[in-house]
Protein backbone atom coordinates (compact mmCIF):
# COMPACT_ATOMS: atom_id res chain seq x y z
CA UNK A 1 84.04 85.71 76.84
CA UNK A 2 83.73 82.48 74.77
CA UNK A 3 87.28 82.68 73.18
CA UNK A 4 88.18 79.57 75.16
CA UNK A 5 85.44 77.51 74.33
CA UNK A 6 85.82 78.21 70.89
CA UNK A 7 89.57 77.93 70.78
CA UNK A 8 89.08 74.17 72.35
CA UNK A 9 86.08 73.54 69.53
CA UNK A 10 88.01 74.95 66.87
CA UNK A 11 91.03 73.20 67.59
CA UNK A 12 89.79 69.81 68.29
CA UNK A 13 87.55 70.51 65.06
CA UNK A 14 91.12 71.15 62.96
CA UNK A 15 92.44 67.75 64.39
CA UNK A 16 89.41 65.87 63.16
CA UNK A 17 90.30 67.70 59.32
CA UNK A 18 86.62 69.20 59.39
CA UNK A 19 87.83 72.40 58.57
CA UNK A 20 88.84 72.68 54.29
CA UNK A 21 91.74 74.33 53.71
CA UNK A 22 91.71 78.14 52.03
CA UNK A 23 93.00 80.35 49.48
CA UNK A 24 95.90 82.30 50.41
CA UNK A 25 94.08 85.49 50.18
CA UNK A 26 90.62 83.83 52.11
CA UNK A 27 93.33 83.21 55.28
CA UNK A 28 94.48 86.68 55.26
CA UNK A 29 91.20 87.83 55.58
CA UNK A 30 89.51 88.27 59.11
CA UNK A 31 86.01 86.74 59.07
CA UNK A 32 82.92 88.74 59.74
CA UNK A 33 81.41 87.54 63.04
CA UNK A 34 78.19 87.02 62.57
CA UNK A 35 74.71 87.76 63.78
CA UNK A 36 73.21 85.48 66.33
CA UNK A 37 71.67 82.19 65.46
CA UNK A 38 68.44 82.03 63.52
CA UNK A 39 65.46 80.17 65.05
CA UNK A 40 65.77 77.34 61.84
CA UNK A 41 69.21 76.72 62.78
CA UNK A 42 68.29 76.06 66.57
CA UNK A 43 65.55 74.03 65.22
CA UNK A 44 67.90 72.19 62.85
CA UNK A 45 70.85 72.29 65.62
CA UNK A 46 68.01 70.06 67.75
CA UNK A 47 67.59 67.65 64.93
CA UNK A 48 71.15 66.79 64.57
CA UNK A 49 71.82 66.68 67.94
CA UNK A 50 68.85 63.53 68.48
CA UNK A 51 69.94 61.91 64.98
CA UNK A 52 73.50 61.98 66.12
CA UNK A 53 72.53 60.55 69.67
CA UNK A 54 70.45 58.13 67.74
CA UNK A 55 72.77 56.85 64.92
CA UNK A 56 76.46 58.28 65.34
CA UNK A 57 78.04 56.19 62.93
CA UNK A 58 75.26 56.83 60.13
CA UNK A 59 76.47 57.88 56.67
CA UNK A 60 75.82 61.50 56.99
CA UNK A 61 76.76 61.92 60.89
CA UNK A 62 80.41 62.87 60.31
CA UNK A 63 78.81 65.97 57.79
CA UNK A 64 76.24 66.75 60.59
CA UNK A 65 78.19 66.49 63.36
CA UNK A 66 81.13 69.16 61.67
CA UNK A 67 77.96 71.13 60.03
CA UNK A 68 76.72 71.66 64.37
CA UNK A 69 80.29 71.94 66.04
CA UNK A 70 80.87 74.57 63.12
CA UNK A 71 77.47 76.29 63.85
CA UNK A 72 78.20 76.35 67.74
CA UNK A 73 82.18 77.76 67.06
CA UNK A 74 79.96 80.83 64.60
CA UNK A 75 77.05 82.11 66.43
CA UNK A 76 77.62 84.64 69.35
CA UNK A 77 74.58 83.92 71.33
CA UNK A 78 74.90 80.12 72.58
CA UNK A 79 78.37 79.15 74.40
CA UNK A 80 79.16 75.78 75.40
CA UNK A 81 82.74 75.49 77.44
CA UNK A 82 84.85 73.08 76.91
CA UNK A 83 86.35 70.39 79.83
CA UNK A 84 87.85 67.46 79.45
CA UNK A 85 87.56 66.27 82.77
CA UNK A 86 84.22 64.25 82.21
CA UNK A 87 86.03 61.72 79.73
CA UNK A 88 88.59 60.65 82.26
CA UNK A 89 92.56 60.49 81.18
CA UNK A 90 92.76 60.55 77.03
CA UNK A 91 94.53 57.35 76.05
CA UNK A 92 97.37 57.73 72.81
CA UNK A 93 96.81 56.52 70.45
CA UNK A 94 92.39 57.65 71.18
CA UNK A 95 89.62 55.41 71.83
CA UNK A 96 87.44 54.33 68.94
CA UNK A 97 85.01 56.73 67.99
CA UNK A 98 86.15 59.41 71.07
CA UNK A 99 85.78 62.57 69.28
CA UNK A 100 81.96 61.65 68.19
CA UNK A 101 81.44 60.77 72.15
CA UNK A 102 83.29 63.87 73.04
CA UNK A 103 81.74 66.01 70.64
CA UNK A 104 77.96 64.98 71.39
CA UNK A 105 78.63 66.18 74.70
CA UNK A 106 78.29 70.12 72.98
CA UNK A 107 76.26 69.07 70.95
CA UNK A 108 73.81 67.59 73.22
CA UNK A 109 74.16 70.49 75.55
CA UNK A 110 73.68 73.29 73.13
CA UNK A 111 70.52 71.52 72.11
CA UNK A 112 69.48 71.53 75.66
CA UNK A 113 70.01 75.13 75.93
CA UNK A 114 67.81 75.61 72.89
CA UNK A 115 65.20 73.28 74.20
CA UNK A 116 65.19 74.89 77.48
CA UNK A 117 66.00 78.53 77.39
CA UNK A 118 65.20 78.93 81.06
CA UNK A 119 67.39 76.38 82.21
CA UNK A 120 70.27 77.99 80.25
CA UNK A 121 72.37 79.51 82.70
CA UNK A 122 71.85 76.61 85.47
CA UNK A 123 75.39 74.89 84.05
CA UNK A 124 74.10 71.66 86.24
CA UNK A 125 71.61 70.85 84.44
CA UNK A 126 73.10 71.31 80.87
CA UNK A 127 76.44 69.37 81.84
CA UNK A 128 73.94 66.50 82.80
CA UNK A 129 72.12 67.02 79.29
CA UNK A 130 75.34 67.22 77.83
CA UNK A 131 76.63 64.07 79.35
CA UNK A 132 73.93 61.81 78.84
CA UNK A 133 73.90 62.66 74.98
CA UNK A 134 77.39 61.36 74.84
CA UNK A 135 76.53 58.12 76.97
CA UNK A 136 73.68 57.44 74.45
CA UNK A 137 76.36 57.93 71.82
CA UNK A 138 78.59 55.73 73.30
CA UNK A 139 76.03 52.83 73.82
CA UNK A 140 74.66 52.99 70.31
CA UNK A 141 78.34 52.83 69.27
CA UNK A 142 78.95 50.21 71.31
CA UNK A 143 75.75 48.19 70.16
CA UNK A 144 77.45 48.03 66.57
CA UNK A 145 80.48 48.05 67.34
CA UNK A 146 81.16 46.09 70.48
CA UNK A 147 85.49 46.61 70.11
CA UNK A 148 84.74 50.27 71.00
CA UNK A 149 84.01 49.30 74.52
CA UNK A 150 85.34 52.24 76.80
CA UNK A 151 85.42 51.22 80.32
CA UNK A 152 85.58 54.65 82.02
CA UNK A 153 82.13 55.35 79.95
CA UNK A 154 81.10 51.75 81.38
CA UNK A 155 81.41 53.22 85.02
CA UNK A 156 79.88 56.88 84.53
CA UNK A 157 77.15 54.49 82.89
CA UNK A 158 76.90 52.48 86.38
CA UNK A 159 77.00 55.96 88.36
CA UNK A 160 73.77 57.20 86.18
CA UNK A 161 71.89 53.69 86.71
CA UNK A 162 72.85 53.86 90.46
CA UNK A 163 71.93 57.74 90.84
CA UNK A 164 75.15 58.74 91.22
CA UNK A 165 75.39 60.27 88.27
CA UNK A 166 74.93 64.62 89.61
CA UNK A 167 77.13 64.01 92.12
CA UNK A 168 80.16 62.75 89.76
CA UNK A 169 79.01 66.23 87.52
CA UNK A 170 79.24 68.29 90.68
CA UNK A 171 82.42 67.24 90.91
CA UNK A 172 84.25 67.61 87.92
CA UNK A 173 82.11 70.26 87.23
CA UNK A 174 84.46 72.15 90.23
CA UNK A 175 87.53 70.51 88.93
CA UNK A 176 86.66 72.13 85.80
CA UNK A 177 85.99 75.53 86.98
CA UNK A 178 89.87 75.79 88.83
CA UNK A 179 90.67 76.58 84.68
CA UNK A 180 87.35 78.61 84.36
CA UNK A 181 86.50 82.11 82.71
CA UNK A 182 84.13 85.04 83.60
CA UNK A 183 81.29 84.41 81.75
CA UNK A 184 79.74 86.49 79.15
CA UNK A 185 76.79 87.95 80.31
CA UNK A 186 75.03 88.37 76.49
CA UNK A 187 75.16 84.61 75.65
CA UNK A 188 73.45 81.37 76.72
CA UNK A 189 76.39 80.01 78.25
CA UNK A 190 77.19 76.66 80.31
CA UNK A 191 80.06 75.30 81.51
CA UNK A 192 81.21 71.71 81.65
């Protein structure tokens, strides 16, 4: 099932404040769940995913970015698990701009799955889509705002550029799964 995954989006999603608050009655009220997604949503999911890669700090990435995560959290028929692991140990207070790096790397994975329906299920492959969206987050970050330098990124950045880079996802990829769930069967699902 894809109640963790969506627990993990929808609380990290609640941290950022992306979520408005409701009406007394609206909260009492369970909602619908919804059909699956619609092929102008994937194609707009795609979209956002290469403008956020491209310009994560933009004016309208912070809507965009909560209009996708929201979008992925909704549809029953695309799952992207949640892990941690790939970000190294969280600092307090976070690093600049961490939840747009973390976030791109669903983001960047669901639009891999979308891109690549027959490369869905092999979780490899969308981890490494996944991961490289967030490095090319991070670096555009970093190219306008050099402060936000994160020097774990720096060295997964040195293992891609020295071909390392399946080998670290193979890794915590396993480390990872020791918290894992059954997948569902009916979605496109990947795990990080």
């Amino acid at each position: 099932m894809k109640a963790r995954s969506i627990r993990a989006i929808a609380i990290a999603t609640l941290l950022l404040g992306l979520f408005t608050a409701r009406t007394g009655h609206a909260q009492t009220q369970q909602q619908p769940q919804r059909g699956p997604s619609t092929a102008e949503e994937r194609t707009r999911a795609v979209k956002v995913a290469r403008e956020l890669e491209d310009d994560p700090l933009a004016k309208d990435a912070k809507d965009k970015r909560k209009w996708v995560i929201q979008w992925i959290v909704e549809i029953p028929d695309i799952t992207v698990s949640e892990c941690s692991e790939f970000f190294g140990k969280m600092s307090k207070p976070a690093r600049p701009h961490a939840q747009e790096i973390i976030f791109q790397m669903d983001i960047s994975s669901a639009a891999f799955m979308i891109e690549h329906p027959e490369k869905a299920k092999d979780e490899q492959a969308v981890a490494t889509a996944g991961l490289l969206g967030s490095l090319k987050v991070y670096q555009s970050i970093v190219k306008q705002e050099p402060d936000a330098r994160w020097p774990y990124l720096d060295k997964i950045i040195q293992m891609r550029d020295q071909g390392q880079l399946d080998e670290y996802i193979s890794d915590t990829r396993r480390k990872c799964a020791q918290d894992g769930e059954e997948p569902d069967p009916d979605t496109m699902r990947a795990s990080r």
